[in-house]
N, C-alpha and C. Protein backbone atom coordinates (compact mmCIF):
# COMPACT_ATOMS: atom_id res chain seq x y z
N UNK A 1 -0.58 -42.03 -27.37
CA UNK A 1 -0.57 -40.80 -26.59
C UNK A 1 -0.08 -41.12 -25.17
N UNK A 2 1.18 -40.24 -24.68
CA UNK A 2 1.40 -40.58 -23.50
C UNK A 2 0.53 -40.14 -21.98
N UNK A 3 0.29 -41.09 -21.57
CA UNK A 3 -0.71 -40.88 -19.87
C UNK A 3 0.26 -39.71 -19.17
N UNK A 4 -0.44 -39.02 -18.21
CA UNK A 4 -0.46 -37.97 -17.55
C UNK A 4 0.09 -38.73 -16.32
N UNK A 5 1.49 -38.56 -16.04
CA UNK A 5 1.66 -39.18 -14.36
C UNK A 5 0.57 -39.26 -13.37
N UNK A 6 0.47 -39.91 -12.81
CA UNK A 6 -0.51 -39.67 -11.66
C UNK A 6 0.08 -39.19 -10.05
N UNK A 7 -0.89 -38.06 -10.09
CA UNK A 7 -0.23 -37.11 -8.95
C UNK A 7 -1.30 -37.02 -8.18
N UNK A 8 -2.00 -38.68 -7.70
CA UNK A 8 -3.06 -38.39 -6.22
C UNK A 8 -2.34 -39.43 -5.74
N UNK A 9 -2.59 -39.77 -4.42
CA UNK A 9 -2.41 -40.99 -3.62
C UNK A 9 -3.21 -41.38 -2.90
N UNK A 10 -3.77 -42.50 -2.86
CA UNK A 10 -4.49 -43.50 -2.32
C UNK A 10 -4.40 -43.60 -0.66
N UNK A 11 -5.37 -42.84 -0.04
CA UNK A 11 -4.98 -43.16 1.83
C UNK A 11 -5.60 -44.72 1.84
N UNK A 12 -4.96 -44.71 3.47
CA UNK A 12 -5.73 -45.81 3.92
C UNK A 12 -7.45 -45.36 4.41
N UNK A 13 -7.33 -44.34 3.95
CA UNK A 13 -8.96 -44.27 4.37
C UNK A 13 -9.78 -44.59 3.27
N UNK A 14 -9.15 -44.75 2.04
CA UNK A 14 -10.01 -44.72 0.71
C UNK A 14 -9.93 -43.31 -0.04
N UNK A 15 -9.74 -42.13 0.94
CA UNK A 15 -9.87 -41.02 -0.28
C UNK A 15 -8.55 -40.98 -1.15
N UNK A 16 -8.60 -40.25 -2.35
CA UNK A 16 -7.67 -40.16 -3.03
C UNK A 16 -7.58 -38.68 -2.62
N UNK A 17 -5.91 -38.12 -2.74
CA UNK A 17 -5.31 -36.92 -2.37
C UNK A 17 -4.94 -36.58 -3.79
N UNK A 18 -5.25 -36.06 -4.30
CA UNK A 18 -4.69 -35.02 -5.55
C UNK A 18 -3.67 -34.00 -5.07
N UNK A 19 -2.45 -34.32 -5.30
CA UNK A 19 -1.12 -33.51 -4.67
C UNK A 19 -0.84 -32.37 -5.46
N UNK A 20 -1.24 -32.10 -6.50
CA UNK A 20 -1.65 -31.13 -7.40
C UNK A 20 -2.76 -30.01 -6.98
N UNK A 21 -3.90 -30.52 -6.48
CA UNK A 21 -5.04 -29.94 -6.44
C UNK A 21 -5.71 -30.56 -4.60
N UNK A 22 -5.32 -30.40 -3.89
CA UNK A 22 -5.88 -31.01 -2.79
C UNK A 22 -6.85 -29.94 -2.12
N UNK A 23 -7.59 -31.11 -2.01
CA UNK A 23 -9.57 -30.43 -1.34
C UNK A 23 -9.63 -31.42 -0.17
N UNK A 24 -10.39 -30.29 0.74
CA UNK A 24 -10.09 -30.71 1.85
C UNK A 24 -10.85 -31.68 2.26
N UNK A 25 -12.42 -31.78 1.38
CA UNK A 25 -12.81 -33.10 1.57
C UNK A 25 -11.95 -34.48 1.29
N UNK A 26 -11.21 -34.61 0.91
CA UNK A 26 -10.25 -35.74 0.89
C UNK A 26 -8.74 -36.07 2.01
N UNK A 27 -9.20 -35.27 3.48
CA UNK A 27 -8.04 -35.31 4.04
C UNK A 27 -9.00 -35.56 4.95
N UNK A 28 -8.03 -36.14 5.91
CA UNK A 28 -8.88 -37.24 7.30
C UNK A 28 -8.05 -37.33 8.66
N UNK A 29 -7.79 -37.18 9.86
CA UNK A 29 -7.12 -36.84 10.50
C UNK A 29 -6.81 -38.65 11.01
N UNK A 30 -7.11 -39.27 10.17
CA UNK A 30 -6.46 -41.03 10.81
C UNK A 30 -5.46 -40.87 9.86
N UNK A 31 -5.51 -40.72 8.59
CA UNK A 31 -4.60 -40.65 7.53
C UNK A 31 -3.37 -40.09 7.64
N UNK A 32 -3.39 -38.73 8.10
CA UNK A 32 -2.27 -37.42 8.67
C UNK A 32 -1.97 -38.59 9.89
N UNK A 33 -2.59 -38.61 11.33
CA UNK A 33 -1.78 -39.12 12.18
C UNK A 33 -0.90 -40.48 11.96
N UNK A 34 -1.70 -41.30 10.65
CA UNK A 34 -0.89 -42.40 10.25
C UNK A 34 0.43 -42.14 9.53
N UNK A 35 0.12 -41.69 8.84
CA UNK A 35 1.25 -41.12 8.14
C UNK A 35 2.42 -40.74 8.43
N UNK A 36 2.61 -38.83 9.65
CA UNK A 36 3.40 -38.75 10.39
C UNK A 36 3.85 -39.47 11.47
N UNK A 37 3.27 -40.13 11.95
CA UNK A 37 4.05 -41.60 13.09
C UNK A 37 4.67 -42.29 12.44
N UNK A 38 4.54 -42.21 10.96
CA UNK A 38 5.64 -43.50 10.49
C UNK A 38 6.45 -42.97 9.37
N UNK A 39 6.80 -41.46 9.96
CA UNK A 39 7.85 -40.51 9.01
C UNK A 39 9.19 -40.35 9.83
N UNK A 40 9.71 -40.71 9.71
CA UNK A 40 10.79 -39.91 10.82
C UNK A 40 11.37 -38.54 10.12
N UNK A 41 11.79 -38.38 11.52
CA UNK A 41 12.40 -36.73 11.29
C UNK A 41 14.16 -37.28 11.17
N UNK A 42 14.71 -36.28 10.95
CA UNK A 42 16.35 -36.37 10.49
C UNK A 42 16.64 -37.51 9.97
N UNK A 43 15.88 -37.95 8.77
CA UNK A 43 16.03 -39.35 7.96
C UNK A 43 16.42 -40.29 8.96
N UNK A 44 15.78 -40.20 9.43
CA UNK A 44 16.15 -41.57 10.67
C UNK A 44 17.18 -41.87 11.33
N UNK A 45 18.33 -40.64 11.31
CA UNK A 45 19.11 -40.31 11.87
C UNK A 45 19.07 -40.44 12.94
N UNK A 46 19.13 -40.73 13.78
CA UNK A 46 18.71 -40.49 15.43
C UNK A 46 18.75 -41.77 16.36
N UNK A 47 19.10 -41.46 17.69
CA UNK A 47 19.45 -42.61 18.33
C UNK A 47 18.14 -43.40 19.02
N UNK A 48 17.75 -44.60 19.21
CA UNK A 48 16.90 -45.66 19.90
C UNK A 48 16.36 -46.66 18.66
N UNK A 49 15.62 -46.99 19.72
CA UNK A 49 14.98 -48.36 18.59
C UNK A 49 13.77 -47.85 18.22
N UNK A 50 13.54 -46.93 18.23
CA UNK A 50 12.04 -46.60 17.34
C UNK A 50 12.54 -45.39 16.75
N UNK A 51 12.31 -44.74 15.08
CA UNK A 51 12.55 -43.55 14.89
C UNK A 51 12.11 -42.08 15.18
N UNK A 52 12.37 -41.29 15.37
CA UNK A 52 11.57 -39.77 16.06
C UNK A 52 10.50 -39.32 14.88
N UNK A 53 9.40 -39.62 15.18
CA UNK A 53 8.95 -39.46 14.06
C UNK A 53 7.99 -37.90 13.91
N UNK A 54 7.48 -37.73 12.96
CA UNK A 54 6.87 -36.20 12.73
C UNK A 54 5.64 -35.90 13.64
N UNK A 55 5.08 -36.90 13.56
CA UNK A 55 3.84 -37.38 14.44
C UNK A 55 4.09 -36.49 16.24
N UNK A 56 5.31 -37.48 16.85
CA UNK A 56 6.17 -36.84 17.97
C UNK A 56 6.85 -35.74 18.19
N UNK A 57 7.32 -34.99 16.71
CA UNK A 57 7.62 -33.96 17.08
C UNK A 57 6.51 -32.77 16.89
N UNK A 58 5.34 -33.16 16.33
CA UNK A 58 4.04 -32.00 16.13
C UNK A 58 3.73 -31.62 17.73
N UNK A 59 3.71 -33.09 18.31
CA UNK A 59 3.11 -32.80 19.53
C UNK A 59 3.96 -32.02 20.51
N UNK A 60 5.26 -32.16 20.13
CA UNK A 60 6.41 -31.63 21.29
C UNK A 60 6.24 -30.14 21.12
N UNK A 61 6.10 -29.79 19.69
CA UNK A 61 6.17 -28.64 18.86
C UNK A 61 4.41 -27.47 19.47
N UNK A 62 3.51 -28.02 19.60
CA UNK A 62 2.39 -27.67 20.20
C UNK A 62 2.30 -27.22 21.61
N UNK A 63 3.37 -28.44 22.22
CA UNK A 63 3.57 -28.57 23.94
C UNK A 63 4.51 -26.80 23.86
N UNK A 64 5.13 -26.40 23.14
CA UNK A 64 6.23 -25.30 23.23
C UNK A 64 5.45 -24.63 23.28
N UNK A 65 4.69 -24.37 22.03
CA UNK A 65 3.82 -23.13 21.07
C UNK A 65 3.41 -22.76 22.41
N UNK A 66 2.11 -23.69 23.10
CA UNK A 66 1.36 -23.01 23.98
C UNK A 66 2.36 -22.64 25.58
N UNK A 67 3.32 -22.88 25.68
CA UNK A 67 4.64 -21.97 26.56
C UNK A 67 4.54 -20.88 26.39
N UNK A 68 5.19 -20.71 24.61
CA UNK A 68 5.53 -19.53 24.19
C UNK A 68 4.44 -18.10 23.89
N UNK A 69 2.70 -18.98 23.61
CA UNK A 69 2.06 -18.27 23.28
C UNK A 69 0.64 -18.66 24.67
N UNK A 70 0.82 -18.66 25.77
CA UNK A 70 -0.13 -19.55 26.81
C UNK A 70 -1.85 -19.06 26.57
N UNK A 71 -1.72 -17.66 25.92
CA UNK A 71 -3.40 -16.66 25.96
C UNK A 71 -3.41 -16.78 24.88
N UNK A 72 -2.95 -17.85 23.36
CA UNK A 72 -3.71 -17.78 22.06
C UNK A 72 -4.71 -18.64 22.20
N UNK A 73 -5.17 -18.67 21.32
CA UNK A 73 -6.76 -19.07 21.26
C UNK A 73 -6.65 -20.75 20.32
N UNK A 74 -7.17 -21.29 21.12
CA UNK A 74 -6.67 -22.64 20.30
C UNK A 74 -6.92 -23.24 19.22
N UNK A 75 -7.56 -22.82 18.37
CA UNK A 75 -7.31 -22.29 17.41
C UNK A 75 -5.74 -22.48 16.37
N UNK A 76 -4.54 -21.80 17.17
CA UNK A 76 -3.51 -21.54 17.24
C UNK A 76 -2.84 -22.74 18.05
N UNK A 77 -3.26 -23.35 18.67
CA UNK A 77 -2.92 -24.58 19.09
C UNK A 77 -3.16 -25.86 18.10
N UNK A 78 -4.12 -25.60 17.46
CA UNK A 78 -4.47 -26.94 16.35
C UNK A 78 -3.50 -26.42 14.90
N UNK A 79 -3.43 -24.93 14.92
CA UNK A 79 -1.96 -24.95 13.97
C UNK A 79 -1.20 -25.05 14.01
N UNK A 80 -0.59 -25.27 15.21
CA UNK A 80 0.83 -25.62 15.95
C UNK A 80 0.77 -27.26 15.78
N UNK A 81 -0.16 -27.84 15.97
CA UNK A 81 0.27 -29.04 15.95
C UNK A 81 0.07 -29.99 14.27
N UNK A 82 -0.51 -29.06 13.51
CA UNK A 82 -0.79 -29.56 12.43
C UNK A 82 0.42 -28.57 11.57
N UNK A 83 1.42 -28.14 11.78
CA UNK A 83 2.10 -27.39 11.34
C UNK A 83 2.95 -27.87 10.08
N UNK A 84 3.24 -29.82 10.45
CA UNK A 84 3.86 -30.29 9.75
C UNK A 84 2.84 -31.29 8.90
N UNK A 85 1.80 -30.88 8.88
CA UNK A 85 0.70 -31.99 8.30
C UNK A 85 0.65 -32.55 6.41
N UNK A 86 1.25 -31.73 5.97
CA UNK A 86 1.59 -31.90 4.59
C UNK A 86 2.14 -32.97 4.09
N UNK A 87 3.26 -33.36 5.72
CA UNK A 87 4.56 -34.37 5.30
C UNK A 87 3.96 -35.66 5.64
N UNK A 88 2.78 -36.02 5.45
CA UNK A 88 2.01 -37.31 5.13
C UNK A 88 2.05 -37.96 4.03
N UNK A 89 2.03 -36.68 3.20
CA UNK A 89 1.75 -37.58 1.60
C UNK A 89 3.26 -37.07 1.18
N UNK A 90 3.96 -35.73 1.67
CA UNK A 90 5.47 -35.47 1.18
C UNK A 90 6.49 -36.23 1.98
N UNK A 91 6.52 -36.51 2.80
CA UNK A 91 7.63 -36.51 3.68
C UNK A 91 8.51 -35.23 4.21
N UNK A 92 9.56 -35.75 5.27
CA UNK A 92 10.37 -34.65 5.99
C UNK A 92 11.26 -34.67 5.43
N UNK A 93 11.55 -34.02 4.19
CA UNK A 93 12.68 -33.54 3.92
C UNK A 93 13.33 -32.14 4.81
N UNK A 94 15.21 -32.86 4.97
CA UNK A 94 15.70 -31.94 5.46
C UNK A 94 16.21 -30.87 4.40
N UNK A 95 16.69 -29.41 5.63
CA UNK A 95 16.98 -28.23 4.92
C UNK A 95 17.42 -28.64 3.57
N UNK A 96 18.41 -29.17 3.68
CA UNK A 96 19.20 -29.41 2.62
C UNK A 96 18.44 -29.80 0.98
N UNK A 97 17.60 -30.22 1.53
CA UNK A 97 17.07 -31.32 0.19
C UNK A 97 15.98 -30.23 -0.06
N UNK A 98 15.45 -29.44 0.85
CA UNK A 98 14.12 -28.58 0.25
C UNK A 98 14.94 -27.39 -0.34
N UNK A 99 16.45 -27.02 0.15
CA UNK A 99 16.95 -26.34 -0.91
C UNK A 99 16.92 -26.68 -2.23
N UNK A 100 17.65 -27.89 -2.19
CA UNK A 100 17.89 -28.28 -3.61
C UNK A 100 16.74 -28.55 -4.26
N UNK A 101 15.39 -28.71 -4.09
CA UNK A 101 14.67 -28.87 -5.03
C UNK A 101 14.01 -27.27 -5.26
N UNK A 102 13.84 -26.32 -4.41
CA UNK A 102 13.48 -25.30 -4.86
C UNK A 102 12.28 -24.70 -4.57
N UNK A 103 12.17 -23.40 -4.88
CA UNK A 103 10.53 -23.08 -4.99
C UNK A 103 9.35 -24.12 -4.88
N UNK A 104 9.42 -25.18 -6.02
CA UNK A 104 7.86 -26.12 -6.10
C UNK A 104 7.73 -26.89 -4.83
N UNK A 105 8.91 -27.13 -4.15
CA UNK A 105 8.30 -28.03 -2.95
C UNK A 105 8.08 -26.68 -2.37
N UNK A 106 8.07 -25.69 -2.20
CA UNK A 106 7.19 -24.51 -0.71
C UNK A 106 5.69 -24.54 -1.45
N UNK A 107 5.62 -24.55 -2.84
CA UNK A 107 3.82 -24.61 -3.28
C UNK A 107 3.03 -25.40 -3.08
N UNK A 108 3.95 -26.73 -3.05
CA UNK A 108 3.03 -28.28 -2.95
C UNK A 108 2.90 -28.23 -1.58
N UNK A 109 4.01 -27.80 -0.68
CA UNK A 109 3.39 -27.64 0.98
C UNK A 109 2.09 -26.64 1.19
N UNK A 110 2.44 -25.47 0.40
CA UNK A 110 1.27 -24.79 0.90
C UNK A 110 -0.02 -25.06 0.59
N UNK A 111 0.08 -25.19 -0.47
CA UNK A 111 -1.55 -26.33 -0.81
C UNK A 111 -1.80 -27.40 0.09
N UNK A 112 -1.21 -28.01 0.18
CA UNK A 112 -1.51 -29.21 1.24
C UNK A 112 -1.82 -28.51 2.42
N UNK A 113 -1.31 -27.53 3.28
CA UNK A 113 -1.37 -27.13 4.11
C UNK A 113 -3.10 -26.09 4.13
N UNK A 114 -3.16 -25.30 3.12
CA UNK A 114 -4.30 -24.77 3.16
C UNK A 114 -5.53 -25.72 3.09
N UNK A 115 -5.64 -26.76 2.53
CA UNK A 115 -6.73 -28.29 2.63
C UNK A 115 -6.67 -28.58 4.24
N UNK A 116 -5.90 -29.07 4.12
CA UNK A 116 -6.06 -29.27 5.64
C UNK A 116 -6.02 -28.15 6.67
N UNK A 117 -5.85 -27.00 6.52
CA UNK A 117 -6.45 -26.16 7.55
C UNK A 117 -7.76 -26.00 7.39
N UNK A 118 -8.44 -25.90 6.03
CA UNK A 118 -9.83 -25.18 5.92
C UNK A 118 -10.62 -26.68 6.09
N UNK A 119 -9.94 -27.72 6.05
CA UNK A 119 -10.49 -29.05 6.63
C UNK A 119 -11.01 -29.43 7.96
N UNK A 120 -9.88 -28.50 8.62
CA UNK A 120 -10.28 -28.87 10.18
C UNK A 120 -10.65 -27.35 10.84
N UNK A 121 -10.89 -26.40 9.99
CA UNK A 121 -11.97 -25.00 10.19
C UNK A 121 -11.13 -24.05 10.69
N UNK A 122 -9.16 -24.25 10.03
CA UNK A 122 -8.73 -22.88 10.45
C UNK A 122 -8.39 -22.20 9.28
N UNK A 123 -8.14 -20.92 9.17
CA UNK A 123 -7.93 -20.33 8.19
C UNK A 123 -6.88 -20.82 7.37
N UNK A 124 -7.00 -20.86 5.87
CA UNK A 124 -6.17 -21.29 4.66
C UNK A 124 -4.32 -20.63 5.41
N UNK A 125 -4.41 -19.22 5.72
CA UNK A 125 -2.97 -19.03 6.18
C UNK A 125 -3.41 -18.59 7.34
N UNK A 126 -2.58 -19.34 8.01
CA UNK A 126 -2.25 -18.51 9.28
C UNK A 126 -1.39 -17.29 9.84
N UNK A 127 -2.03 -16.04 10.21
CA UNK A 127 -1.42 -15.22 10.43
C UNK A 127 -0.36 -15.37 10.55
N UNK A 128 0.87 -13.96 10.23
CA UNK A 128 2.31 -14.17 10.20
C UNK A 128 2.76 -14.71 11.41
N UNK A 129 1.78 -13.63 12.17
CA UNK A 129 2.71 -13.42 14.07
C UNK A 129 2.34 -14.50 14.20
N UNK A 130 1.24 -15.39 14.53
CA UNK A 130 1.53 -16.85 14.72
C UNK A 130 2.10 -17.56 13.74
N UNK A 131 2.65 -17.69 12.82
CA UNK A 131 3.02 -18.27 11.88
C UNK A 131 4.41 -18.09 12.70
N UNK A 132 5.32 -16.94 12.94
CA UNK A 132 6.47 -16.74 13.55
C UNK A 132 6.84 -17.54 15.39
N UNK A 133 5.43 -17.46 15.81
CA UNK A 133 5.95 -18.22 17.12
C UNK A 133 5.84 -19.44 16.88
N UNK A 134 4.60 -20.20 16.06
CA UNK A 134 5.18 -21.57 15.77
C UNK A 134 6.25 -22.12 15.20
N UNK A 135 6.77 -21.14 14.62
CA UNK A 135 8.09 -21.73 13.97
C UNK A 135 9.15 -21.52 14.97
N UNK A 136 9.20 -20.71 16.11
CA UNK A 136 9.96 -20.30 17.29
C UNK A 136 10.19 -21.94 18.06
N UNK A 137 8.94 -22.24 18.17
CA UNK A 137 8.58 -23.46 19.01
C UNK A 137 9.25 -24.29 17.63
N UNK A 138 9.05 -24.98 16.79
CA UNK A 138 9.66 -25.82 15.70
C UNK A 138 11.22 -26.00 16.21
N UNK A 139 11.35 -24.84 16.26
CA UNK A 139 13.38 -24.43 16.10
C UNK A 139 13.49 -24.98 18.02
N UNK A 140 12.87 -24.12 18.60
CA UNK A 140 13.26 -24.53 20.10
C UNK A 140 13.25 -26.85 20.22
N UNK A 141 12.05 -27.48 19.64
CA UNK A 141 12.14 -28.60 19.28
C UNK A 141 12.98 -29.34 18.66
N UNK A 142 13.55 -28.40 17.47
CA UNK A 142 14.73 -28.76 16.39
C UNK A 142 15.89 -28.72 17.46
N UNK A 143 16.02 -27.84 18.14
CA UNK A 143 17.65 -27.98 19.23
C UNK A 143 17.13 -28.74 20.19
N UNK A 144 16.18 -29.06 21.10
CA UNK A 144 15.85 -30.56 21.84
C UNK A 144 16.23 -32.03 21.04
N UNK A 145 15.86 -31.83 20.01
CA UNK A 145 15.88 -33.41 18.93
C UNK A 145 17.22 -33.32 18.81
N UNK A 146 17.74 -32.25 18.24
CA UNK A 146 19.78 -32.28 17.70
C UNK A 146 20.54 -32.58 19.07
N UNK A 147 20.30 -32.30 20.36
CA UNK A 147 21.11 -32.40 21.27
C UNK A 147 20.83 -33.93 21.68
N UNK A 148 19.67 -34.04 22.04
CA UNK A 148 19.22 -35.40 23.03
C UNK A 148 18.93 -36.65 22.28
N UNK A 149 19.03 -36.23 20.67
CA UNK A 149 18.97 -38.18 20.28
C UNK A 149 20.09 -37.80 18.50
N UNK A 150 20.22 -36.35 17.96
CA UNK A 150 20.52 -36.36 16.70
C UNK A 150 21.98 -35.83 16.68
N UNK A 151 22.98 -36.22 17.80
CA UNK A 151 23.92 -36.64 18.17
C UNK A 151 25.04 -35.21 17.36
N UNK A 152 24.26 -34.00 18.13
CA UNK A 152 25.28 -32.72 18.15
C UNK A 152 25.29 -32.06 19.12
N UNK A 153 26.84 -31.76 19.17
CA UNK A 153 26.98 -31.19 20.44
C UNK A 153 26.00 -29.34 20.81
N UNK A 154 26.04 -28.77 22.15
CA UNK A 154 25.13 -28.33 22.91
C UNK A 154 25.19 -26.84 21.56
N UNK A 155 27.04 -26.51 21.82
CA UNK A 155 27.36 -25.16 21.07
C UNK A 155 26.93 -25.64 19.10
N UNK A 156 26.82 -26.98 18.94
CA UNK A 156 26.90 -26.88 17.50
C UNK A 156 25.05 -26.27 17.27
N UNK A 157 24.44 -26.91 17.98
CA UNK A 157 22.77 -26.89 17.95
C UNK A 157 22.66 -25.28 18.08
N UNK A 158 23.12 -24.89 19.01
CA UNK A 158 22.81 -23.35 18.89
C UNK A 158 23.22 -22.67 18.19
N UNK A 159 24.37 -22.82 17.28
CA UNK A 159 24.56 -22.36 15.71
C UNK A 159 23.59 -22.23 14.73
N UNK A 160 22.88 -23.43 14.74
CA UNK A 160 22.32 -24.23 13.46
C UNK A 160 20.45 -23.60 14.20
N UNK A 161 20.28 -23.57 15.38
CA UNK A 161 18.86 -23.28 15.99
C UNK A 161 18.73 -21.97 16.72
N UNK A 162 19.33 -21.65 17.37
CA UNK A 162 19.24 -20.71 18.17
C UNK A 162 19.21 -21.17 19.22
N UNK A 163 19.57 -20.32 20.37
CA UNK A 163 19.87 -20.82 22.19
C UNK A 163 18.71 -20.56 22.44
N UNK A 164 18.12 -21.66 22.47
CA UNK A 164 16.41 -21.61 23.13
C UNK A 164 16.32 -21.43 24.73
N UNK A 165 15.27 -20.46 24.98
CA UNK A 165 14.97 -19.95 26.21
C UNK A 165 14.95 -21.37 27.13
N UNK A 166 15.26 -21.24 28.52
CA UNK A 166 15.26 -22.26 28.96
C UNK A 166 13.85 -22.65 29.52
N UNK A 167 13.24 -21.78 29.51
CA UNK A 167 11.98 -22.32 30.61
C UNK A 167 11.33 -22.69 29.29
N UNK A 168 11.14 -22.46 28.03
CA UNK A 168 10.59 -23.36 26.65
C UNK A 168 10.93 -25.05 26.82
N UNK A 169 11.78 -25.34 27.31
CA UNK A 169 12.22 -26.62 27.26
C UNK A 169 12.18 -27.36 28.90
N UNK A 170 11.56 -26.53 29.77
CA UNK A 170 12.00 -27.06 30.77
C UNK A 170 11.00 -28.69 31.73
N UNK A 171 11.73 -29.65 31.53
CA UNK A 171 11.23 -30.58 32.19
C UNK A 171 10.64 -31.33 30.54
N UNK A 172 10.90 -31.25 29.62
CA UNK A 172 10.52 -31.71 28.54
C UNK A 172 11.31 -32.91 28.32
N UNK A 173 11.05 -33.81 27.52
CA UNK A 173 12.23 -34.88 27.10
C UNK A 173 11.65 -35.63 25.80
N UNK A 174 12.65 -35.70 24.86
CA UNK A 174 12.63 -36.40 23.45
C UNK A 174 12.08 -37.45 24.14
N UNK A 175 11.08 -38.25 23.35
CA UNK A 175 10.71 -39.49 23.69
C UNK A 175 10.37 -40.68 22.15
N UNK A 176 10.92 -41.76 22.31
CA UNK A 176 10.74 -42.48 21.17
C UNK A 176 9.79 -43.79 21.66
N UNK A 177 8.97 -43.86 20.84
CA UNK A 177 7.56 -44.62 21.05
C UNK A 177 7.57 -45.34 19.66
N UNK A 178 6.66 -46.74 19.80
CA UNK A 178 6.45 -47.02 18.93
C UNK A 178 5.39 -46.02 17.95
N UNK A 179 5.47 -46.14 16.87
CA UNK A 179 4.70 -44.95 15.92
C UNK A 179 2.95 -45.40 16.48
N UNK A 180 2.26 -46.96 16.79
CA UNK A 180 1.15 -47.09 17.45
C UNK A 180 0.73 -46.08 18.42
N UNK A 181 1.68 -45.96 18.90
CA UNK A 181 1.60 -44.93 20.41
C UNK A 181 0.99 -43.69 19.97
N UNK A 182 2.17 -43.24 19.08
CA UNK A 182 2.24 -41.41 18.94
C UNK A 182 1.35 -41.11 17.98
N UNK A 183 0.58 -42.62 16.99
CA UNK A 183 -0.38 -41.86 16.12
C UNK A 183 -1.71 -41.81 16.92
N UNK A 184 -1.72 -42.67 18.04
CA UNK A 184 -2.63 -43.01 18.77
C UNK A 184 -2.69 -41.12 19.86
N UNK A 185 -1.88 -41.03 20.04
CA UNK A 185 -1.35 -39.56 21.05
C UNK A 185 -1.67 -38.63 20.09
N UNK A 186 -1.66 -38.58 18.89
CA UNK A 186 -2.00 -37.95 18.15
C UNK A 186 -3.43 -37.54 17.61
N UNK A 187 -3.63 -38.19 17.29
CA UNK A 187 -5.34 -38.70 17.01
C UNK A 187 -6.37 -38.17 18.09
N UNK A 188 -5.49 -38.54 19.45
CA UNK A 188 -6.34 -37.94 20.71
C UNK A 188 -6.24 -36.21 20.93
N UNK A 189 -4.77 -36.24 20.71
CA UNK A 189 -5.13 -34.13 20.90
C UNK A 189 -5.35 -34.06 19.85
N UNK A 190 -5.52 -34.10 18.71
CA UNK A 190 -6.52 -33.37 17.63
C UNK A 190 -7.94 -33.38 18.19
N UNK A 191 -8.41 -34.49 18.72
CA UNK A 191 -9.58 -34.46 18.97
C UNK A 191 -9.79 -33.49 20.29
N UNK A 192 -9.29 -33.33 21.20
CA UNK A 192 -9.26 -32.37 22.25
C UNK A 192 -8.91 -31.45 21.93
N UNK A 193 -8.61 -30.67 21.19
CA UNK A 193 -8.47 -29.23 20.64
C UNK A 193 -9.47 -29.03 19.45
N UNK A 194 -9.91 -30.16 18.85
CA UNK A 194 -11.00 -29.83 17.75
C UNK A 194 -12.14 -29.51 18.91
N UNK A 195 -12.15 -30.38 19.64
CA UNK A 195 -13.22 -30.25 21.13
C UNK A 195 -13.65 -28.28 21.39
N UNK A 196 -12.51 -27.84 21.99
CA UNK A 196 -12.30 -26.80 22.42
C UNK A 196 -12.34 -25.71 21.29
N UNK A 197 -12.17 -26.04 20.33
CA UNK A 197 -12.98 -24.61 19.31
C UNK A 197 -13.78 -24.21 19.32
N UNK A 198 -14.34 -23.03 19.52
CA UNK A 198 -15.80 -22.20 19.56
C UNK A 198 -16.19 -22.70 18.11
């Protein structure tokens, strides 16, 4: 009789993730920040000696949100920065590749994504309207990363992103760190915004 693939993975924390079925007792915020620090974004596309990794862009992506949204409730700040938290056990696949596989990779994100929200005490979905400005902030990040290290020009980025407001970006800068750093930077504002939840 043939065995059933196995569809959990083993953290470094010890829990097993059932990628099928994920409960949120089995997700850990050392695991997620380990994970995304040592994902890069645009397949590693990108210019320096360390890669841009998911880890770095959650946080850049959070730094916007609360620009764009300064009176949400933070709350809305810990979904902004956990926005990409799935791509621990998936990875960052680009547009391209989440086309081509289809529908099942948006289900396996959203499961992952609802564990770890009701993990760290926010709602399974997050409202649309915030659901829409974090992704505002994502895209305003996505044309920071394409111009300043993922080597396209100013007019191609605003094709592909949109001409992001300028005061969203202002005084900001791509930064490449070793992944120690940014899971370490990471690890710390989760904990300062888990802090600040009523």
């Amino acid at each position: 009789m043939a065995q059933q693939p196995r569809a959990w993975q083993r953290m470094l924390s010890g829990r097993r993730l059932d990628l099928l079925d994920p409960t949120p007792v089995d997700i850990e915020i050392e695991d997620i920040a380990h994970g995304l620090a040592f994902v890069a974004r645009w397949n590693g596309q990108t210019k320096g000696d360390f890669a841009y990794s998911v880890a770095e862009h959650s946080l850049l992506v959070e730094t916007i949100f609360g620009r764009i949204a300064p009176a949400a409730p933070v709350k809305w700040r810990l979904a902004a920065l956990l926005h990409d938290a799935p791509e621990y056990v998936i990875g960052d696949m680009i547009s391209p590749v989440k086309a081509a596989i289809g529908p099942s990779y948006g289900a396996l994100d959203e499961r992952l994504e609802a564990a770890v929200h009701i993990r760290f005490g926010l709602p399974a979905k997050v409202p649309t309207s915030v659901k829409k400005q974090i992704k505002k902030a994502d895209r305003v990040s996505a044309w920071m990363e394409a111009v300043q290290i993922a080597g396209f020009e100013v007019a191609e980025a605003d094709r592909f992103f949109g001409k992001p407001d300028a005061a969203l970006k202002e005084g900001l800068q791509i930064s490449l760190r070793p992944p120690v750093e940014v899971r370490a930077d990471f690890t710390r504002r989760h904990a300062e915004l888990l802090e600040q939840l009523p």
